[in-house]
PDB file of N, CA and C in Angstrom:
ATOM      1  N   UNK A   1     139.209 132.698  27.205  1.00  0.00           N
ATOM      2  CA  UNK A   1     139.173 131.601  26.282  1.00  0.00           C
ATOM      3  C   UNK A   1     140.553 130.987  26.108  1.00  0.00           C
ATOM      4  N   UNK A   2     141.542 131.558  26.157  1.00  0.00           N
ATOM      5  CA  UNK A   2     142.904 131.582  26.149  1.00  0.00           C
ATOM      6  C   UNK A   2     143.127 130.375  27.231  1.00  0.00           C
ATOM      7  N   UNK A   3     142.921 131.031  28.129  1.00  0.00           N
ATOM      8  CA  UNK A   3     142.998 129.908  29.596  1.00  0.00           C
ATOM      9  C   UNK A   3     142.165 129.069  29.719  1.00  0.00           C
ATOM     10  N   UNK A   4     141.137 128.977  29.079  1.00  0.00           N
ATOM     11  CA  UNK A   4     140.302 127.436  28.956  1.00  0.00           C
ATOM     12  C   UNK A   4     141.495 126.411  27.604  1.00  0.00           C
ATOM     13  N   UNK A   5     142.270 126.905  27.128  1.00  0.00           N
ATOM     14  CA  UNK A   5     142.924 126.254  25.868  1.00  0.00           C
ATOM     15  C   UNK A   5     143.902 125.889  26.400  1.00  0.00           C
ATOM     16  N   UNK A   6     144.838 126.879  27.277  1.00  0.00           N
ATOM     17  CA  UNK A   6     145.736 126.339  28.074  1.00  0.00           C
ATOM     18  C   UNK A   6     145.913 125.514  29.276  1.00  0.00           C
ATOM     19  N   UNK A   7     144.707 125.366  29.389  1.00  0.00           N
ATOM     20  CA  UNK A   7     144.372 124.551  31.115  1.00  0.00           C
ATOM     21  C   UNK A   7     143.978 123.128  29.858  1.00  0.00           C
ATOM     22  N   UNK A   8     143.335 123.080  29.017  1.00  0.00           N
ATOM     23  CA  UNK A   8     143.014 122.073  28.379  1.00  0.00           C
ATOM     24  C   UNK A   8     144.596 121.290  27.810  1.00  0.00           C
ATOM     25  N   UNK A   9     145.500 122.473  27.145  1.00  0.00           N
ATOM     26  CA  UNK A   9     146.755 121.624  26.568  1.00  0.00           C
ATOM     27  C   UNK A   9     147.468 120.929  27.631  1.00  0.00           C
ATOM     28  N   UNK A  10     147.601 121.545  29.688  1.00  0.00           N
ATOM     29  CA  UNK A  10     148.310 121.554  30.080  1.00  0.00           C
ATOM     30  C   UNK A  10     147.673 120.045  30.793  1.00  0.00           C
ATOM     31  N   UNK A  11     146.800 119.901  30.661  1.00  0.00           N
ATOM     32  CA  UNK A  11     145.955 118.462  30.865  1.00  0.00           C
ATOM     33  C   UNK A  11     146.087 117.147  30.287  1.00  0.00           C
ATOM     34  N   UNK A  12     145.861 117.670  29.204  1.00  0.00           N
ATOM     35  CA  UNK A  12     145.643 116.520  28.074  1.00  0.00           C
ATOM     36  C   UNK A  12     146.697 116.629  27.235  1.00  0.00           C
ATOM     37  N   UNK A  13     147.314 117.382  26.779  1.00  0.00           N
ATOM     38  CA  UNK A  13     148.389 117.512  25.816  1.00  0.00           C
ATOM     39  C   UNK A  13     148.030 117.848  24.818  1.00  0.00           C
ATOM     40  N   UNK A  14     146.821 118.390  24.349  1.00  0.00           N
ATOM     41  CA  UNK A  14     146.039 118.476  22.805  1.00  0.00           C
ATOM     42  C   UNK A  14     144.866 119.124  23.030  1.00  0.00           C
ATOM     43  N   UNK A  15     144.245 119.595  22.110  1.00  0.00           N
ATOM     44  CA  UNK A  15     142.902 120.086  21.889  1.00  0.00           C
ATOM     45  C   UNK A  15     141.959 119.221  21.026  1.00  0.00           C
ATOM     46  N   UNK A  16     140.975 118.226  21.494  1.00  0.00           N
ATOM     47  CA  UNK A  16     140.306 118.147  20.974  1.00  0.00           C
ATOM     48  C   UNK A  16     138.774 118.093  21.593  1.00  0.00           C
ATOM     49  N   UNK A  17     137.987 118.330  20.130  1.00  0.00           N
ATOM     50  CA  UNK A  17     136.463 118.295  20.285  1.00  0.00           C
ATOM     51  C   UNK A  17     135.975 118.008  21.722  1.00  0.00           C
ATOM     52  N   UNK A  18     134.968 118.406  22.399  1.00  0.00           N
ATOM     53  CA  UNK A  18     134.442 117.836  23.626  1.00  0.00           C
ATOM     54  C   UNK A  18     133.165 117.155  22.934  1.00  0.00           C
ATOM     55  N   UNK A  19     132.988 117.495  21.869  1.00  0.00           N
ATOM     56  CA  UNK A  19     131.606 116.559  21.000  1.00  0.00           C
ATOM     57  C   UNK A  19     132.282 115.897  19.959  1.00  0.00           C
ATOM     58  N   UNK A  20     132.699 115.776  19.375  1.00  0.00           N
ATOM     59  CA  UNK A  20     133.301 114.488  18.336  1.00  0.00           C
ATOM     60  C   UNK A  20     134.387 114.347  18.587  1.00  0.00           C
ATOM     61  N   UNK A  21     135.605 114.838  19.164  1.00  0.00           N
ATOM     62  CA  UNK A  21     136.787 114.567  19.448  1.00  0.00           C
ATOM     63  C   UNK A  21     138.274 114.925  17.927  1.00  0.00           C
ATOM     64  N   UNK A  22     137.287 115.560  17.246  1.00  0.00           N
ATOM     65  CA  UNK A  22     138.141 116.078  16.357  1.00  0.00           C
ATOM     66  C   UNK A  22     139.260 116.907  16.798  1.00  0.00           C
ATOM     67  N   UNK A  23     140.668 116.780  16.703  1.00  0.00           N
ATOM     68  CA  UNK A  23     141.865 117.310  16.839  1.00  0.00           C
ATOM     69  C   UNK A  23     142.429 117.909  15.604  1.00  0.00           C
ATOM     70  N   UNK A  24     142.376 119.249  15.648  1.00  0.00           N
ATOM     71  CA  UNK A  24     142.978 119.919  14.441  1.00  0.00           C
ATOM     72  C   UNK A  24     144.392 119.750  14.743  1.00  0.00           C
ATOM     73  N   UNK A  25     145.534 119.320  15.641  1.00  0.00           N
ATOM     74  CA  UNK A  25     146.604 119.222  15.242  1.00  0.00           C
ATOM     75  C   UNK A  25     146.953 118.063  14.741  1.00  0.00           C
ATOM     76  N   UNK A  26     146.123 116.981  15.351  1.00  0.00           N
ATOM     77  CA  UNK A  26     146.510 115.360  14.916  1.00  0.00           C
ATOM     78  C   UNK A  26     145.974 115.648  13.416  1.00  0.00           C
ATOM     79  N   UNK A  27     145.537 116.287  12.864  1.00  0.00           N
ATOM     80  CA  UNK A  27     144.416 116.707  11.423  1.00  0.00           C
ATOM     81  C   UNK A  27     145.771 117.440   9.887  1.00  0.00           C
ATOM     82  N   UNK A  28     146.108 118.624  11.130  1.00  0.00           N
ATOM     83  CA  UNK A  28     146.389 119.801  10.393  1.00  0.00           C
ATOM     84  C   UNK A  28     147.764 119.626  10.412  1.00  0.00           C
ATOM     85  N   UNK A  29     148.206 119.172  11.508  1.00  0.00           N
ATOM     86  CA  UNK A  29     149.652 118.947  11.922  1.00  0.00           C
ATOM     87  C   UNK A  29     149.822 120.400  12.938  1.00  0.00           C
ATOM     88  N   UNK A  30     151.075 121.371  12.362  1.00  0.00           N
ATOM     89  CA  UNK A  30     151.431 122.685  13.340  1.00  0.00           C
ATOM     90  C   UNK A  30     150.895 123.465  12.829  1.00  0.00           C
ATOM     91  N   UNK A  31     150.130 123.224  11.653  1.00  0.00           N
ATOM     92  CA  UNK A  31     149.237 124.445  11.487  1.00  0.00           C
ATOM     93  C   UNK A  31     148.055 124.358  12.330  1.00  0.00           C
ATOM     94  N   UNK A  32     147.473 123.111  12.660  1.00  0.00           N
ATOM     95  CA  UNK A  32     146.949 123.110  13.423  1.00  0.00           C
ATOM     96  C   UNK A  32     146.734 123.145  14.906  1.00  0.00           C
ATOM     97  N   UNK A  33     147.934 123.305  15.609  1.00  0.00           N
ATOM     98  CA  UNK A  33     148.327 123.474  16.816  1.00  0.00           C
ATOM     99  C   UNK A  33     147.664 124.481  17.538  1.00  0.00           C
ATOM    100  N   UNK A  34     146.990 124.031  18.675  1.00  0.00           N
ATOM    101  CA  UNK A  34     146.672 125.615  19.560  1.00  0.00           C
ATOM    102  C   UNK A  34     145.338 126.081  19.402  1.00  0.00           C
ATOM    103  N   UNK A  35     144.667 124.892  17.769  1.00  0.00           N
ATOM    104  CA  UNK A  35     143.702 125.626  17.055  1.00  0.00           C
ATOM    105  C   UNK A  35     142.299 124.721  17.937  1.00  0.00           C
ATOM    106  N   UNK A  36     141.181 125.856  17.939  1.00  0.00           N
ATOM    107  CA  UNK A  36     139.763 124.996  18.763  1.00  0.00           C
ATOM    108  C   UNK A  36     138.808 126.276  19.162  1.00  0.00           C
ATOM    109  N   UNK A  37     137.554 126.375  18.664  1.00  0.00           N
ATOM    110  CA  UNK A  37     136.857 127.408  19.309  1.00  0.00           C
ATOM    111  C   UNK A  37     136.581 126.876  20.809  1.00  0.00           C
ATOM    112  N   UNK A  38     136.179 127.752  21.834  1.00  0.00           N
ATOM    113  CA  UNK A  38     135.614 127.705  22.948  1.00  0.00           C
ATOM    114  C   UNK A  38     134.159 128.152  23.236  1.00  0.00           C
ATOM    115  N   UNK A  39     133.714 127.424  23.151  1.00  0.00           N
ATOM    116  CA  UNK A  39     131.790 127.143  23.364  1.00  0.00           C
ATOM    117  C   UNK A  39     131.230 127.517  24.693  1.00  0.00           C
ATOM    118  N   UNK A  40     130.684 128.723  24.961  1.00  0.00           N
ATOM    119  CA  UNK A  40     129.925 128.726  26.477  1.00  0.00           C
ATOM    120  C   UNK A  40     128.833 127.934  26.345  1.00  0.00           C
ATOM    121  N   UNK A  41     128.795 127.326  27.582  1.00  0.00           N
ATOM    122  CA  UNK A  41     127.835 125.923  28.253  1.00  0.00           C
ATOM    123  C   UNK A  41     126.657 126.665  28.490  1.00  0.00           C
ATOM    124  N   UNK A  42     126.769 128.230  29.060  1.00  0.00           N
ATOM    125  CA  UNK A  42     125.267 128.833  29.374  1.00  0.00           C
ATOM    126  C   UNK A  42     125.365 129.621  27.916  1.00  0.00           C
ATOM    127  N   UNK A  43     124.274 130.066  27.492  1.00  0.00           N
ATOM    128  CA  UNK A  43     123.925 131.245  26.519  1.00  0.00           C
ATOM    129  C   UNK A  43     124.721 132.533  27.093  1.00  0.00           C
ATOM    130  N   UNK A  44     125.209 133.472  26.490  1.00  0.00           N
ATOM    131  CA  UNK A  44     125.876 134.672  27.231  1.00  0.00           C
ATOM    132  C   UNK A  44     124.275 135.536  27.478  1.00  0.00           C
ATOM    133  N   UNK A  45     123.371 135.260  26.808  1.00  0.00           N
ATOM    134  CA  UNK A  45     121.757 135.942  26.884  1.00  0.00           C
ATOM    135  C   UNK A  45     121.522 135.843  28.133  1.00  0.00           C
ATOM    136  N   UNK A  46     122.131 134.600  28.685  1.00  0.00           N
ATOM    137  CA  UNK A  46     121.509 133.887  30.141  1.00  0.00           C
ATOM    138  C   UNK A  46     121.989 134.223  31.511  1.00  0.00           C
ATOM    139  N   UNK A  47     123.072 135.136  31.027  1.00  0.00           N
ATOM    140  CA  UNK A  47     123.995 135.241  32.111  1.00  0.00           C
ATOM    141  C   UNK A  47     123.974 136.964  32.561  1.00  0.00           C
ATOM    142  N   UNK A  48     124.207 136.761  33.843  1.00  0.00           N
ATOM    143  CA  UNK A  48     123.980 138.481  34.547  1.00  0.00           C
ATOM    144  C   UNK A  48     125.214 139.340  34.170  1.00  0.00           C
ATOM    145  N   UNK A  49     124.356 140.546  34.184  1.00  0.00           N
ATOM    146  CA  UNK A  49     125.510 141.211  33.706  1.00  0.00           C
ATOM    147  C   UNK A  49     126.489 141.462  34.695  1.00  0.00           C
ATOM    148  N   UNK A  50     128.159 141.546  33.791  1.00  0.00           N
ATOM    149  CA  UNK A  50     128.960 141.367  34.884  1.00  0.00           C
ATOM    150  C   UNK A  50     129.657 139.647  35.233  1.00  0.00           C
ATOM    151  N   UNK A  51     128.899 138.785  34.571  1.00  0.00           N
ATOM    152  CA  UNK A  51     129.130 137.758  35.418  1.00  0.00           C
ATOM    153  C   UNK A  51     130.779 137.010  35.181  1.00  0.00           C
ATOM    154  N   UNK A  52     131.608 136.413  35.267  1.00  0.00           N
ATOM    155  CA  UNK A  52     133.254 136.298  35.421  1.00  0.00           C
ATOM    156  C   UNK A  52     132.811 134.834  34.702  1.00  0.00           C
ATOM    157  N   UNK A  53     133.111 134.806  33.837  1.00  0.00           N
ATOM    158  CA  UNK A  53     133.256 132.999  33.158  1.00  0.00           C
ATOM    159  C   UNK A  53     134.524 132.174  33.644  1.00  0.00           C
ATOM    160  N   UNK A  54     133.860 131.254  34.469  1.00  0.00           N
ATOM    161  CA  UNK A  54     134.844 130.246  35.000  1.00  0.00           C
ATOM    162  C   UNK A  54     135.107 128.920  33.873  1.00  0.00           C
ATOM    163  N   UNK A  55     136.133 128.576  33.713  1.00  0.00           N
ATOM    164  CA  UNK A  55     137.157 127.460  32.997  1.00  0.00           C
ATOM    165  C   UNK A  55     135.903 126.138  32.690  1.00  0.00           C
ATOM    166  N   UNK A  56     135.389 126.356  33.533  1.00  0.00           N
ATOM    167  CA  UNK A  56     133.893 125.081  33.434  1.00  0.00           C
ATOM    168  C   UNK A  56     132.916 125.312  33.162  1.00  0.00           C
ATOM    169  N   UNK A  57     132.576 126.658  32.670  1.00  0.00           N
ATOM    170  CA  UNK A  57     131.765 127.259  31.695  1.00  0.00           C
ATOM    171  C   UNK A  57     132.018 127.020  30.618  1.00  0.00           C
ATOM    172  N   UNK A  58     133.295 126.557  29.733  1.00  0.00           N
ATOM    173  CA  UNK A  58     133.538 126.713  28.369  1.00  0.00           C
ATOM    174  C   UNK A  58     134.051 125.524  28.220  1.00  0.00           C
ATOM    175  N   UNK A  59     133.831 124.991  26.671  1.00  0.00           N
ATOM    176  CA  UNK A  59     134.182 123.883  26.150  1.00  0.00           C
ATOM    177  C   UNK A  59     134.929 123.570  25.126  1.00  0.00           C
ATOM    178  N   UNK A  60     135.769 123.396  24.885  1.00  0.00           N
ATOM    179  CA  UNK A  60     136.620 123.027  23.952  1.00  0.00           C
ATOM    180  C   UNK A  60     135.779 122.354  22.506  1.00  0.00           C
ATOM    181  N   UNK A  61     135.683 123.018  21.389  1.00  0.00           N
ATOM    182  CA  UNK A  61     134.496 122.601  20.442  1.00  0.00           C
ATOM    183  C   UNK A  61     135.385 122.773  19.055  1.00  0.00           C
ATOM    184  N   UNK A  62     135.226 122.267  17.925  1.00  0.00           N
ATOM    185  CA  UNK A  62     135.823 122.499  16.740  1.00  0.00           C
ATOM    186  C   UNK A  62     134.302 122.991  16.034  1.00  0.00           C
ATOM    187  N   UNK A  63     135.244 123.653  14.828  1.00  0.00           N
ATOM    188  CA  UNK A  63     133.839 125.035  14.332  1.00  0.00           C
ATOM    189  C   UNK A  63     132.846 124.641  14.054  1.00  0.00           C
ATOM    190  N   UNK A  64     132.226 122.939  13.195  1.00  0.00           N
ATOM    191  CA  UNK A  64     131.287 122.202  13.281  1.00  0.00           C
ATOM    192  C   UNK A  64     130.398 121.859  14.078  1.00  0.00           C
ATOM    193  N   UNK A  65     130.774 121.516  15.148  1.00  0.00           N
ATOM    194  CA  UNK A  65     130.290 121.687  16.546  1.00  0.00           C
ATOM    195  C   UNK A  65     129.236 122.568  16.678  1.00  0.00           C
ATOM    196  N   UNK A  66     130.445 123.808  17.019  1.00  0.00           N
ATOM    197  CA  UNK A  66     129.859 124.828  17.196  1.00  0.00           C
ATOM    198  C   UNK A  66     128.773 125.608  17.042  1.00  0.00           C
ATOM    199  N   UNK A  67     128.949 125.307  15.407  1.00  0.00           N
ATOM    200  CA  UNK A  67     127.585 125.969  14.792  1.00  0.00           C
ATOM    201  C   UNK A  67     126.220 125.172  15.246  1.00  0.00           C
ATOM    202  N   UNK A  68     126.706 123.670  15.010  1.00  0.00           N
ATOM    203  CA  UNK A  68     125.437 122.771  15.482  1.00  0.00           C
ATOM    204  C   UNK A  68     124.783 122.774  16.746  1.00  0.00           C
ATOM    205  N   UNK A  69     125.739 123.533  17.656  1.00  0.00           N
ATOM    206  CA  UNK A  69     125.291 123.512  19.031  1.00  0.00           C
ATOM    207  C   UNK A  69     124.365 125.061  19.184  1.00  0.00           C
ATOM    208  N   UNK A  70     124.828 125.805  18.218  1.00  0.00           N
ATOM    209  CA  UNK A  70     124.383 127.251  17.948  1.00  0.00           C
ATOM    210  C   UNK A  70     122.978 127.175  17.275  1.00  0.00           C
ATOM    211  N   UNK A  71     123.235 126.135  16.431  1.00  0.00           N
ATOM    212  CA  UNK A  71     121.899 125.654  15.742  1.00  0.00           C
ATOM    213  C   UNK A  71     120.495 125.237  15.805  1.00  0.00           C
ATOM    214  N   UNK A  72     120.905 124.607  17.358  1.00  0.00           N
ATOM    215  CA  UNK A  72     119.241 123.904  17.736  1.00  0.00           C
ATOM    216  C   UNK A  72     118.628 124.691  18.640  1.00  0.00           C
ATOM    217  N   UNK A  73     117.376 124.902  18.426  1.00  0.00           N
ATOM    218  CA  UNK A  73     117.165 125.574  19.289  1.00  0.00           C
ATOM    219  C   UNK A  73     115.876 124.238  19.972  1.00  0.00           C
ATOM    220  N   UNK A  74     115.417 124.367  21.668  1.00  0.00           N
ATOM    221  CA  UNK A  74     116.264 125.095  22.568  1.00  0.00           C
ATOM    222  C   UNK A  74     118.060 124.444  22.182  1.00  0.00           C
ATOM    223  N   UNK A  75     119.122 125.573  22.904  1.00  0.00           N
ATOM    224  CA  UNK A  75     120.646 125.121  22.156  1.00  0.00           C
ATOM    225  C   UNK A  75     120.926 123.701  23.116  1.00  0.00           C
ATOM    226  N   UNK A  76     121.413 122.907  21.918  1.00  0.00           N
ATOM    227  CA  UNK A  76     121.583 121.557  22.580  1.00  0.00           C
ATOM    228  C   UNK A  76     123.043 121.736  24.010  1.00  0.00           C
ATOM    229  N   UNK A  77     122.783 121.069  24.672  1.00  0.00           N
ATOM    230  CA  UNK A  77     124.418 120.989  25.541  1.00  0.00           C
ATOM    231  C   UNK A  77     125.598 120.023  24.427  1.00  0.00           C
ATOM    232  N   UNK A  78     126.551 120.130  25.041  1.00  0.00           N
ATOM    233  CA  UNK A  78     127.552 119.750  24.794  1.00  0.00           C
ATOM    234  C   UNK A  78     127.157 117.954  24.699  1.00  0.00           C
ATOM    235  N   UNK A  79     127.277 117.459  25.917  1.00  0.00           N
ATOM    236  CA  UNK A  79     126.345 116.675  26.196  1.00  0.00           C
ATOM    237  C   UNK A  79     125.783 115.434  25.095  1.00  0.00           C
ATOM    238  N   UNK A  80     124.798 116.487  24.805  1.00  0.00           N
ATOM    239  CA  UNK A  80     123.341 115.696  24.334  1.00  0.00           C
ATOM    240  C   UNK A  80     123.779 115.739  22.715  1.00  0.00           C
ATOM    241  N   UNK A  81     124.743 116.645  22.391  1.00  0.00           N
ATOM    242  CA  UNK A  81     124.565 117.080  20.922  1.00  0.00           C
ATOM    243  C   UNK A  81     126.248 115.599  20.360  1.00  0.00           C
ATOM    244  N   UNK A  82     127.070 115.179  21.774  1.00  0.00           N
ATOM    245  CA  UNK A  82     127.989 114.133  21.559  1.00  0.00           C
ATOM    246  C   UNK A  82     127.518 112.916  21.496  1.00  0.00           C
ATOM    247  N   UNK A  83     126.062 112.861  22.147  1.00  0.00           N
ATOM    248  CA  UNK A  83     125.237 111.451  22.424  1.00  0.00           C
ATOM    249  C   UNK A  83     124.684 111.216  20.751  1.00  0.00           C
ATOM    250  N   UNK A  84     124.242 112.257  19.816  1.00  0.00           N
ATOM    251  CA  UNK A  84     123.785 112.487  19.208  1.00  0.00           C
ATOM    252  C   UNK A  84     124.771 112.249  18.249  1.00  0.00           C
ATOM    253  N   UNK A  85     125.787 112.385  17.851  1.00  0.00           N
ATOM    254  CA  UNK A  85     126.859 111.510  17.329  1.00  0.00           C
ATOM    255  C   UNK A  85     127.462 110.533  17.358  1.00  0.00           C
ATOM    256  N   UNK A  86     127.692 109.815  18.938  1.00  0.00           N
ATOM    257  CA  UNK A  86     127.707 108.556  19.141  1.00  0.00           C
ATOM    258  C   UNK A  86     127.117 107.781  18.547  1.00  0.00           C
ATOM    259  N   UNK A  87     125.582 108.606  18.601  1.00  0.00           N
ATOM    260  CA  UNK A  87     124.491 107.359  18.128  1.00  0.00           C
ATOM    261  C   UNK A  87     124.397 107.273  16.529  1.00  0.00           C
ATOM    262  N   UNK A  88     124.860 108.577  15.723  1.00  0.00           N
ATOM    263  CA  UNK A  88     125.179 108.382  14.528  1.00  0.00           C
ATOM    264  C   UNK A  88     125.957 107.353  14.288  1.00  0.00           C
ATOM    265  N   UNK A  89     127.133 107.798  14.904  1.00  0.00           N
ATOM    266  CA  UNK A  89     128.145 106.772  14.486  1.00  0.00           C
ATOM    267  C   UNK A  89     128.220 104.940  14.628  1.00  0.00           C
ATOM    268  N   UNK A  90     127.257 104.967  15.461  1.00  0.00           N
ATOM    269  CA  UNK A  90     126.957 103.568  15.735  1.00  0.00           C
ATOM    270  C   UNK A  90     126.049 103.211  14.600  1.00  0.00           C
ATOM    271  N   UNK A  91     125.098 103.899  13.828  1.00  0.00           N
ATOM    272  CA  UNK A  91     124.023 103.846  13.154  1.00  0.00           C
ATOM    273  C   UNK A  91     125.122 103.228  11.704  1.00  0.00           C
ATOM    274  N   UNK A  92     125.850 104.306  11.788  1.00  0.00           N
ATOM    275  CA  UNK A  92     126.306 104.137  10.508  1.00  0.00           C
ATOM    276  C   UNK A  92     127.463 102.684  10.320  1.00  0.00           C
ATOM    277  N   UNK A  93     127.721 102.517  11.447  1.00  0.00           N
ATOM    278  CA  UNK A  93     129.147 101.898  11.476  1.00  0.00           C
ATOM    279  C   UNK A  93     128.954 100.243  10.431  1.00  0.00           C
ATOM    280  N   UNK A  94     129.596  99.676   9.557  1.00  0.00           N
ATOM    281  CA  UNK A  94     129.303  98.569   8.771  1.00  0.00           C
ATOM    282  C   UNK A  94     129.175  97.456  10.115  1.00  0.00           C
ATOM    283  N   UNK A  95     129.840  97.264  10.983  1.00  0.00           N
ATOM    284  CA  UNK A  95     129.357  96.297  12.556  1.00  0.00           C
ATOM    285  C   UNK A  95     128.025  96.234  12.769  1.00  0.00           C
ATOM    286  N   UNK A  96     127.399  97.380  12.531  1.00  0.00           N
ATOM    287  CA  UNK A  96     126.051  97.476  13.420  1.00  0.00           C
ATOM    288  C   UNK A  96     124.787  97.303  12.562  1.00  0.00           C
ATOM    289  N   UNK A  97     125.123  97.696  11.077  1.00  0.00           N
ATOM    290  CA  UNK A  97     124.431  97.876  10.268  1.00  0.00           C
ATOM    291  C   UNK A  97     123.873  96.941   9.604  1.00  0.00           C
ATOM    292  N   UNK A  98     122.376  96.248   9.704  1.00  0.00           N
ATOM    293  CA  UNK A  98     121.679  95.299   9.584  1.00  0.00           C
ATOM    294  C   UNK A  98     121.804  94.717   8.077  1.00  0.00           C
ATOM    295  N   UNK A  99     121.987  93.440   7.558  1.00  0.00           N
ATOM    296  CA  UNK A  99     121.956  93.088   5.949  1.00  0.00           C
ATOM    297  C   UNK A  99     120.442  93.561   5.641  1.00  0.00           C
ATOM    298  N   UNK A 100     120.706  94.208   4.246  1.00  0.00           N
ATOM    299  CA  UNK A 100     119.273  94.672   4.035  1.00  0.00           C
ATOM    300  C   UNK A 100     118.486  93.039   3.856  1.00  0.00           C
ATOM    301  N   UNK A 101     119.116  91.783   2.990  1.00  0.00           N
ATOM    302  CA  UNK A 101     118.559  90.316   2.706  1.00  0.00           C
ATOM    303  C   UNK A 101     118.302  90.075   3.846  1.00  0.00           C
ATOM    304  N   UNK A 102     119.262  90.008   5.416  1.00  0.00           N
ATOM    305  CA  UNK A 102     118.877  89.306   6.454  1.00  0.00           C
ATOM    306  C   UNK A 102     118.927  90.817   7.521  1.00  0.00           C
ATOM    307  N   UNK A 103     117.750  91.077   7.614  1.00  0.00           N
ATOM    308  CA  UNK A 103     117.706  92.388   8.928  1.00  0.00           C
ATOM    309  C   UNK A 103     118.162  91.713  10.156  1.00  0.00           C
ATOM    310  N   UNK A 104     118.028  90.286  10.754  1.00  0.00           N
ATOM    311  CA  UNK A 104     118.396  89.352  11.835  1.00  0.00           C
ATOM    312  C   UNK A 104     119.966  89.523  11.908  1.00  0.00           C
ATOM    313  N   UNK A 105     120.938  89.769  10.547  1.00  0.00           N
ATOM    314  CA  UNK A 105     122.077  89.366  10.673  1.00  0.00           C
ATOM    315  C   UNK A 105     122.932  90.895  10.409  1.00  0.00           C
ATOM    316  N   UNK A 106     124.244  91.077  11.802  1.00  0.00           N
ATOM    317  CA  UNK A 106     124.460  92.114  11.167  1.00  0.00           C
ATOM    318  C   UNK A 106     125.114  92.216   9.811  1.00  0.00           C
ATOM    319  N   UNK A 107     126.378  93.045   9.411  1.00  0.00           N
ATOM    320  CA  UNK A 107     126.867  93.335   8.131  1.00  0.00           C
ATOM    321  C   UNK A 107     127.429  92.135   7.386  1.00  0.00           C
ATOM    322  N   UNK A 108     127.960  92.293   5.956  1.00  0.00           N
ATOM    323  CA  UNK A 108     128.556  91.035   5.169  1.00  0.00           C
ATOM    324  C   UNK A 108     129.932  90.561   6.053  1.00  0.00           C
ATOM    325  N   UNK A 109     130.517  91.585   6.237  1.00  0.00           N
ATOM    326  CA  UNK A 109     131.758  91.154   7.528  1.00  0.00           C
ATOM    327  C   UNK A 109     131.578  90.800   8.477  1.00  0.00           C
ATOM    328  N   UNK A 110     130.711  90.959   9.218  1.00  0.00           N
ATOM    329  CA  UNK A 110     130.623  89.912  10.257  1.00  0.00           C
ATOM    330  C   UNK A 110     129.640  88.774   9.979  1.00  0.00           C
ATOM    331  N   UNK A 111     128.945  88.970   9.111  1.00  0.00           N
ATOM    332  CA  UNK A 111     128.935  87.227   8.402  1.00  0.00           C
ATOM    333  C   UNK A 111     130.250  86.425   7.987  1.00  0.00           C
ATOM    334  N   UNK A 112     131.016  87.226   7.101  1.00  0.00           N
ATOM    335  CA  UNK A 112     132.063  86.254   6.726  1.00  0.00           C
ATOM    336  C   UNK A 112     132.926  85.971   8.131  1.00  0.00           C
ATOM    337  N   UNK A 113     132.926  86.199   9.128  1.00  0.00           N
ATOM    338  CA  UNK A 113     133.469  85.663  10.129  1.00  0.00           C
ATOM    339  C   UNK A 113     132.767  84.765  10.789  1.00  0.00           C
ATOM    340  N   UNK A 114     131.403  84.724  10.505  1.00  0.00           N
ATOM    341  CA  UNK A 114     130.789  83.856  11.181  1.00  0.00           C
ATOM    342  C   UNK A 114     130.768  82.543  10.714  1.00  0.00           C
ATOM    343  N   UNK A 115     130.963  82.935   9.449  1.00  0.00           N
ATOM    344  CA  UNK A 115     131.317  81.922   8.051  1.00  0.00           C
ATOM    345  C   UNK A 115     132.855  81.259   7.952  1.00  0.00           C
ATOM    346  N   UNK A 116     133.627  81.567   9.024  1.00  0.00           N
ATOM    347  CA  UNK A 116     134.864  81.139   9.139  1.00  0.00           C
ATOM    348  C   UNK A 116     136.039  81.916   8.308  1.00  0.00           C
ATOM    349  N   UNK A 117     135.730  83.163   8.177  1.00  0.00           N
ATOM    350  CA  UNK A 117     137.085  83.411   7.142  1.00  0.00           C
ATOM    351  C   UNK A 117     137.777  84.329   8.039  1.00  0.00           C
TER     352      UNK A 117
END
């Protein structure tokens, strides 16, 4: 797990989320440095005994994640459970989010731009 964290810092420069992209150091600052659970992609149930976990087996996940990915059963992938936030986040975002008066029009802000301000 160690070496999935270090192959990840020596990459990217940081640890964050592979499903929301949360960075506990950009977050925490140096307390947060270094900090990120590592998520196996197969179930360890699934795997033969004996078997050597390669660097692309594991995912870089913050503890939220984690649990949620631990949570669904069958267990969601990495994947499907980031699509699944995307699409939150689009749901929620004030851009996207329909006037309840005009469902045709999106939010009051992008009316008032449409409105010239």
């Amino acid at each position: 797990m160690s070496a999935k964290k270090q192959a990840v810092l020596v990459a990217t420069g940081h640890l964050a989320c592979e499903v929301c992209d949360f960075d506990f150091a950009g977050v925490y600052g140096p307390l947060g440095e270094g900090f990120a659970e590592c998520h196996h992609r197969v179930s360890l149930s699934k795997l033969a005994e004996g078997h050597k976990t390669k660097l692309s087996e594991l995912a870089i996940v913050c503890a939220n994640c984690h649990r949620m990915l631990h949570r669904s059963r069958p267990m969601m992938s990495v994947e499907e459970l980031r699509a699944v936030i995307q699409e939150r986040r689009v749901q929620s975002s004030p851009l996207t989010r329909a006037a309840p008066d005009r469902p045709d029009r999106l939010c009051v802000f992008y009316r008032l731009i449409a409105a010239g301000w």
